[in-house]
Protein backbone atom coordinates (compact mmCIF):
# COMPACT_ATOMS: atom_id res chain seq x y z
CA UNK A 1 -13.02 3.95 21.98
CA UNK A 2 -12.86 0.88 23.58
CA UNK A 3 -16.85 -0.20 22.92
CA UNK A 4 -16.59 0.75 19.31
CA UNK A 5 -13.03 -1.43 18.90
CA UNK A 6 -15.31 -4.47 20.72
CA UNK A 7 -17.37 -3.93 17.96
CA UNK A 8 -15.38 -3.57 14.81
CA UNK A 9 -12.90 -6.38 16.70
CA UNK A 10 -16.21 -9.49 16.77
CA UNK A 11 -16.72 -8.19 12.94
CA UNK A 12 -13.33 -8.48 11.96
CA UNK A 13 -12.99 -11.50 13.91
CA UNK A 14 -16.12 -12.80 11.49
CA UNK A 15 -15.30 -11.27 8.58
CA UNK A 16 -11.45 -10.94 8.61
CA UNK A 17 -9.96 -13.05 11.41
CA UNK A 18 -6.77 -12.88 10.09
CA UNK A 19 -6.56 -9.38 10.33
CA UNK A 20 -6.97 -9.85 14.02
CA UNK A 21 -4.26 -12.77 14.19
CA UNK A 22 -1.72 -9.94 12.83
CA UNK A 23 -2.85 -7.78 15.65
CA UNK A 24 0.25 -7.45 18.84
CA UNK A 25 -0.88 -7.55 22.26
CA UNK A 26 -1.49 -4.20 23.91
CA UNK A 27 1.70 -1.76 24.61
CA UNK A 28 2.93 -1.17 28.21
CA UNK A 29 2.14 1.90 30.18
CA UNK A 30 5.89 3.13 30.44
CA UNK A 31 5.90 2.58 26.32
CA UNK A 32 3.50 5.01 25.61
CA UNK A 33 4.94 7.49 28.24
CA UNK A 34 8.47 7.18 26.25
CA UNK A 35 7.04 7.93 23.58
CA UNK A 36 5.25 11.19 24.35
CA UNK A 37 8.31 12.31 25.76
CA UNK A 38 10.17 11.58 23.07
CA UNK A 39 7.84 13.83 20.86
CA UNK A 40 7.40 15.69 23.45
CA UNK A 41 3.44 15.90 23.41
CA UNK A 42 0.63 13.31 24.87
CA UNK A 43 -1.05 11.32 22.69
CA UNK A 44 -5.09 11.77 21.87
CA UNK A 45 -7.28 9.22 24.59
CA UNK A 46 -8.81 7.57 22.14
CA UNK A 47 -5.15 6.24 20.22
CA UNK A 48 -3.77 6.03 23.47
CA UNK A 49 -6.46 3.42 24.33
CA UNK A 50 -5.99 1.55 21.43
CA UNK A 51 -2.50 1.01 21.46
CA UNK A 52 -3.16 -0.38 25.39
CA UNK A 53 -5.11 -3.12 23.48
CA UNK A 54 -2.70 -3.72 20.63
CA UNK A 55 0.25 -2.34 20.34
CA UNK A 56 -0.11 -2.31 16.12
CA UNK A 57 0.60 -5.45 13.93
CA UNK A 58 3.04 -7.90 13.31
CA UNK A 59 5.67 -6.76 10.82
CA UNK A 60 5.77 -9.92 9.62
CA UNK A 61 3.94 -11.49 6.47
CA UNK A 62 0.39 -9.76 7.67
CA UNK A 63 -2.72 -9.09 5.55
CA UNK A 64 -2.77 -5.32 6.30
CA UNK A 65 -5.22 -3.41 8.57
CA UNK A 66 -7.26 -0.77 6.35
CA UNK A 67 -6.86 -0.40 2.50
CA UNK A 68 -3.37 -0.58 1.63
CA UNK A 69 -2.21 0.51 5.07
CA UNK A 70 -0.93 -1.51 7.92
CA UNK A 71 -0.90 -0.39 12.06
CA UNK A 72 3.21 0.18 12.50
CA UNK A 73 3.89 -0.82 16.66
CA UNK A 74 5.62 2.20 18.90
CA UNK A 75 8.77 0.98 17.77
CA UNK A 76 8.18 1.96 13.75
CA UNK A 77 6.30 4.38 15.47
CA UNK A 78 8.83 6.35 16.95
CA UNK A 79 11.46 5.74 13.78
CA UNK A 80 8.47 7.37 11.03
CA UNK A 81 8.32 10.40 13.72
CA UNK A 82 12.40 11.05 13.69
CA UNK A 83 12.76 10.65 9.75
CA UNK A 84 9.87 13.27 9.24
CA UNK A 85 11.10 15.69 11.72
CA UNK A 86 14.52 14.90 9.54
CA UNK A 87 12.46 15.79 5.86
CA UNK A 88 11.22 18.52 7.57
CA UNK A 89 14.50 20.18 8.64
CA UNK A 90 15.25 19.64 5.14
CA UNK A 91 12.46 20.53 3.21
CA UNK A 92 10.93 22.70 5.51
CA UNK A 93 7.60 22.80 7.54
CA UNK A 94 4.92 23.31 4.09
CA UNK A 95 7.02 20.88 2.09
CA UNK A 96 6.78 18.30 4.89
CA UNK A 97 4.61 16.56 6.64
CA UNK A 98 3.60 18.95 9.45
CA UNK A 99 5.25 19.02 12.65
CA UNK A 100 2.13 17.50 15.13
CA UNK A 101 1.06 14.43 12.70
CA UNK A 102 2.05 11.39 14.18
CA UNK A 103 2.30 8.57 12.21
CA UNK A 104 0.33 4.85 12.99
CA UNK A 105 -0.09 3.19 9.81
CA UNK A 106 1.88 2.88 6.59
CA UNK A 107 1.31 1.77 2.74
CA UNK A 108 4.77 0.61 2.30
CA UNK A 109 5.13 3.30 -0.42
CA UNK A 110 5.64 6.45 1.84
CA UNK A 111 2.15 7.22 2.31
CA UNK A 112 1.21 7.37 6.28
CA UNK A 113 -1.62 7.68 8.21
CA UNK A 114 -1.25 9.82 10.83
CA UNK A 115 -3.22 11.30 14.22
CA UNK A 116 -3.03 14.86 14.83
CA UNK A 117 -1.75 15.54 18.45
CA UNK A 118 -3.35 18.57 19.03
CA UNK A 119 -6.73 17.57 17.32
CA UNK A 120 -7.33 14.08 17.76
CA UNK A 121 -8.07 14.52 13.75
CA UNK A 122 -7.22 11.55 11.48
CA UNK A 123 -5.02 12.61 7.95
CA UNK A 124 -3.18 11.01 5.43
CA UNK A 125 0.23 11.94 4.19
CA UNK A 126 0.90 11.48 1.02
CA UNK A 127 4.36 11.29 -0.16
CA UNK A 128 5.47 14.26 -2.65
CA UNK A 129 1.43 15.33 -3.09
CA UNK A 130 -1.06 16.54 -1.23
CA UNK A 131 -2.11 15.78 1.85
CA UNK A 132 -5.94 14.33 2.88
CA UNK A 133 -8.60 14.51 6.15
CA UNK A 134 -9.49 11.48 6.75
CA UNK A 135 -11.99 11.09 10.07
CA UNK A 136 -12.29 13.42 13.34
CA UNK A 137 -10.51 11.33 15.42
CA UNK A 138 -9.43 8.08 15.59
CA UNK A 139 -12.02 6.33 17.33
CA UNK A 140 -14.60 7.93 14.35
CA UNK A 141 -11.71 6.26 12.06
CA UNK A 142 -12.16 2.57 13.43
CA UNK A 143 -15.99 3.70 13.54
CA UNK A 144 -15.86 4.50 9.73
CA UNK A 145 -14.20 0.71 9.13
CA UNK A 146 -16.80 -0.91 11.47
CA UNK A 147 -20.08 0.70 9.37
CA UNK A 148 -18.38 -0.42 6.45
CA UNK A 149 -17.72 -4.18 7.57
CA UNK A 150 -21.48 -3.85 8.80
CA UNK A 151 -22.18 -2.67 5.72
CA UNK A 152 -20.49 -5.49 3.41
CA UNK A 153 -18.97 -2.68 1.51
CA UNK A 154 -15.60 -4.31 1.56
CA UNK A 155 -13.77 -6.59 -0.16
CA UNK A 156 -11.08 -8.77 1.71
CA UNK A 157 -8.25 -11.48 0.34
CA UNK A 158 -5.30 -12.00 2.64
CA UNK A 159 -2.94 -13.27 -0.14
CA UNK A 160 -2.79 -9.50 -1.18
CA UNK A 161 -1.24 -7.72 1.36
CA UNK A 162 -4.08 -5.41 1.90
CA UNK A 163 -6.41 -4.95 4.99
CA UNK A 164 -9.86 -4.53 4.06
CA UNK A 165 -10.64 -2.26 1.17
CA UNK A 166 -13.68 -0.74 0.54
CA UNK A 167 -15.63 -1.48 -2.42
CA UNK A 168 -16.26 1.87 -3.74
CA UNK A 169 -12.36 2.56 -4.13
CA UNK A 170 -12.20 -0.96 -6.00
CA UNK A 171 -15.13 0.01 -8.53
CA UNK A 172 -13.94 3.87 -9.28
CA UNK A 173 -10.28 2.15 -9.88
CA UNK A 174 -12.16 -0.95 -12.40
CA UNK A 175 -14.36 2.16 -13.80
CA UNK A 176 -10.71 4.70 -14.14
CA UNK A 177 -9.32 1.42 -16.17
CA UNK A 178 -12.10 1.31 -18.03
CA UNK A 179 -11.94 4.61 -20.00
CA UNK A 180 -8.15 4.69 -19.93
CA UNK A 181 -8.23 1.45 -22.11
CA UNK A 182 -9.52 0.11 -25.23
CA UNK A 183 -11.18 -2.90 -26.06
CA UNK A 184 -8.56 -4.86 -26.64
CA UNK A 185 -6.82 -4.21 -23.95
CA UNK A 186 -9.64 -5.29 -21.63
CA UNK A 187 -8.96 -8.77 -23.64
CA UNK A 188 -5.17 -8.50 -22.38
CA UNK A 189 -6.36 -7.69 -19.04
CA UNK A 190 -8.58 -11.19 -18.92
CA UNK A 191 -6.57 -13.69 -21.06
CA UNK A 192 -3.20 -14.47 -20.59
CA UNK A 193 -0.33 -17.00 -21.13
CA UNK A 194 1.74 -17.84 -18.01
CA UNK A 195 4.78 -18.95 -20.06
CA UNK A 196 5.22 -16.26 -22.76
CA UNK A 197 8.89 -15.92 -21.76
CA UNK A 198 9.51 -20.04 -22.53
CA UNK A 199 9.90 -20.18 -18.73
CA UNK A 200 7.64 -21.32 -15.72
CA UNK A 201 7.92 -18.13 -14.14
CA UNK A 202 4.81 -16.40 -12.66
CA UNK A 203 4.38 -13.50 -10.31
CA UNK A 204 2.20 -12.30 -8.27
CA UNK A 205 1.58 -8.77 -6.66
CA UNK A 206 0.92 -7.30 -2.84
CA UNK A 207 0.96 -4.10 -1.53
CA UNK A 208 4.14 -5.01 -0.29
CA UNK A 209 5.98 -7.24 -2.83
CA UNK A 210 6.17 -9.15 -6.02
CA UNK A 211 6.65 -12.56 -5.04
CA UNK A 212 8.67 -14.92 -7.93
CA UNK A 213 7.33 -18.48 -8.64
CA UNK A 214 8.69 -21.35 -10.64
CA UNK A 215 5.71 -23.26 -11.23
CA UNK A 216 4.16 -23.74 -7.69
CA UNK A 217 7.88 -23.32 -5.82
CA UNK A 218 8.13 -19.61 -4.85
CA UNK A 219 11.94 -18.60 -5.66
CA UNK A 220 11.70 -15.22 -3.97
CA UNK A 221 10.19 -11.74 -3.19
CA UNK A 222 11.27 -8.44 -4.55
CA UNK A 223 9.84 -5.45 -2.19
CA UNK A 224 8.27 -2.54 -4.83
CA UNK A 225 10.79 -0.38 -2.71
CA UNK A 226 13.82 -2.61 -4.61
CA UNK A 227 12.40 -1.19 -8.15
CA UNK A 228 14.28 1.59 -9.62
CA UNK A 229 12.47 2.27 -12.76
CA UNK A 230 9.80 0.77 -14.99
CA UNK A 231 9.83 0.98 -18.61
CA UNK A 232 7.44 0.10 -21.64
CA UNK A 233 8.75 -1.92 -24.66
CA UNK A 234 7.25 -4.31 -26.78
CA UNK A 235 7.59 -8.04 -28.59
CA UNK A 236 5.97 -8.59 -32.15
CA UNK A 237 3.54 -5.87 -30.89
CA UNK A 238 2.50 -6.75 -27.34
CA UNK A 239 3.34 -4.48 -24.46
CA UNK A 240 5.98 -5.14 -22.06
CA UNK A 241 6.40 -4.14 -18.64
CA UNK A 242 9.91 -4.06 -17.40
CA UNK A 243 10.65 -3.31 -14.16
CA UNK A 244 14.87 -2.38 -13.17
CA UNK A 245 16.12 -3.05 -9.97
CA UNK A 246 19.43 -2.46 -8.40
CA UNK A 247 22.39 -4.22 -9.43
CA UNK A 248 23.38 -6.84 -8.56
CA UNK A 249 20.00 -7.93 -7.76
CA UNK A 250 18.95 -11.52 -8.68
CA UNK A 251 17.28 -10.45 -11.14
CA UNK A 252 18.08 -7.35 -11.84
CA UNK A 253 15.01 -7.17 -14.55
CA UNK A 254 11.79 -8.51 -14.23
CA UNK A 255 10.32 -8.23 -17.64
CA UNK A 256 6.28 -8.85 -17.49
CA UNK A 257 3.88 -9.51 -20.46
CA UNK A 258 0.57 -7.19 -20.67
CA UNK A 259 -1.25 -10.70 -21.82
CA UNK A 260 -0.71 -12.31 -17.46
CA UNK A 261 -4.02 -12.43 -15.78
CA UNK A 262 -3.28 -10.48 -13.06
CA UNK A 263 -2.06 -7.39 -15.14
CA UNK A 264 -4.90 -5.62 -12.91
CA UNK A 265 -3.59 -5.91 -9.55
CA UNK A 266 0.17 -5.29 -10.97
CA UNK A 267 -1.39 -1.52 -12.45
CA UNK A 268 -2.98 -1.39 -9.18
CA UNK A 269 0.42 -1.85 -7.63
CA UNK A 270 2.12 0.11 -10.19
CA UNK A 271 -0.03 3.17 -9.05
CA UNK A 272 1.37 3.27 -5.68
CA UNK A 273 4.87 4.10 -6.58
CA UNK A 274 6.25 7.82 -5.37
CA UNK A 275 5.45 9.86 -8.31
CA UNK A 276 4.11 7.39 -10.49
CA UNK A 277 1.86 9.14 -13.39
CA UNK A 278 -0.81 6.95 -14.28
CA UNK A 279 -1.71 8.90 -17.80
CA UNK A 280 2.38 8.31 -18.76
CA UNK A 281 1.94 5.11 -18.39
CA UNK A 282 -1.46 4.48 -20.67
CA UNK A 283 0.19 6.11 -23.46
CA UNK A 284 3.06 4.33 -23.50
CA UNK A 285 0.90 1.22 -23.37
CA UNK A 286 -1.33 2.45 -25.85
CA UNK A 287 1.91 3.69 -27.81
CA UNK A 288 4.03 0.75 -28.33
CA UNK A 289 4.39 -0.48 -31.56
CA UNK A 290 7.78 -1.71 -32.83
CA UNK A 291 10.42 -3.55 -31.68
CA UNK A 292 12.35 -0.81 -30.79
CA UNK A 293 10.05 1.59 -28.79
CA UNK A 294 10.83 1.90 -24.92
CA UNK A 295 9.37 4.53 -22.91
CA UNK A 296 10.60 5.07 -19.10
CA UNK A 297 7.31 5.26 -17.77
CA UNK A 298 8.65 6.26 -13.62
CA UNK A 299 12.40 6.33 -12.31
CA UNK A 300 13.46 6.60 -8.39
């Protein structure tokens, strides 16, 4: 593990160096042992090592490690493992996420990425779906990332709240978009009118958050956990995004235009909610008409 993390660490260090900023020093010895006895199993070498050298990333404003997915220290660690042994007393073990994953990264939107203690393997939980294999271990994992760094099959921008992403996910999502929408909604998705409220607000979209602006002053940050529901609507025909929040929120409604120029990464975004049904939503896009249609597209 540790020649392959020397590797992928002088490539991200080239190619993503703030990735590596985000990165906490290494975890103590007597850390690590608290934790396995606090699951109550040792962890795979090759994890084990890793979290010696960093002990995940900041929880701070961070770009992300891999995809959507950010490396959670021992201490979120430890808190992921009780609440899913708590869902799993609940739901039980095949509605759950089974009993030896271990969680190490998270989405922000209940996915996890998780080691398997008695395999090494490396899986993704996905919350309320179905479940994926990701690598063998977890040193073939950070081996996967480093081939595609060497590659330059990634794309990376800090500002989003993603790690790196690989470019093959970004083109099947641009291609998905592409036959879910017609022509002129491509046109919506590329021109746009920051004002069409008669304010100066603007947003714009992480995997974490969608941070307010007034003009270039940034009022606030609303995390996609906050949202409650989202609902279609329109104005003289155009299609309007509204997402609810809780009340007594400030504000309790943010209501977005289809015509903004980011409309792709706030679909993008969209698609990440628990339950969210992308084919709902592109016929209630493709669906509003009059004044008075609303669709609730997804509710928490």
């Amino acid at each position: 593990m540790k020649k392959i993390w020397s590797k992928l660490e002088g490539e991200l260090t080239a190619k993503a160096g703030s990735i590596i900023e985000s990165l906490n020093l290494g975890a103590e010895e007597s850390e690590i042992e608290e934790l396995e006895e606090n699951i109550g199993q040792e962890l795979p070498t090759d994890y084990r090592d890793f979290l010696l050298a960093h002990n995940g990333q900041s929880q701070e404003s961070n770009p992300g490690f891999f995809d959507m997915f950010s490396l959670m220290p021992l201490e979120l660690v430890q808190e992921s493992w009780a609440e899913l042994e708590n869902l799993r007393d609940d739901a039980g073990e095949e509605n759950a996420c089974p009993g030896d994953w271990l969680p190490f990264a998270e989405d922000g939107s209940g996915d996890l990425l998780c080691v398997e203690l008695e395999s090494g393997a490396v899986s993704k939980f996905i919350n309320d779906d179905s479940n994926e294999a990701i690598a063998d271990s977890f040193e073939e994992w950070l081996t996967d990332i480093y081939a595609t760094l060497i590659n330059a099959e990634f794309t990376f921008d800090p500002s989003s709240g993603c790690g790196i992403e690989p470019k093959v996910q970004v083109e099947e999502e641009e291609e998905e978009g592409a036959t879910s929408t017609n022509d002129e909604d491509d046109v919506v998705m590329d021109e746009g009118n920051d004002d069409d409220d008669g304010n100066s607000q603007t947003y714009t979209f992480t995997a974490k958050v969608i941070e307010i602006f007034e003009g270039e002053e940034k009022m606030g940050a609303v995390p996609w956990g906050d949202v409650t529901r989202v609902r279609v609507s329109s104005y003289a025909g155009e299609p309007l995004v509204s997402l609810n929040l809780p009340e007594g929120n400030d504000p309790e409604e943010i209501e977005l235009s289809t015509h903004i120029p980011n409309a792709k990464d706030l679909y993008k975004y969209l698609g990440k909610l628990k339950g969210w049904d992308s084919d709902v939503f592109q016929e209630a896009l493709a669906g509003a008409g009059g004044d008075d249609d609303e669709t609730v597209v997804w509710q928490r």
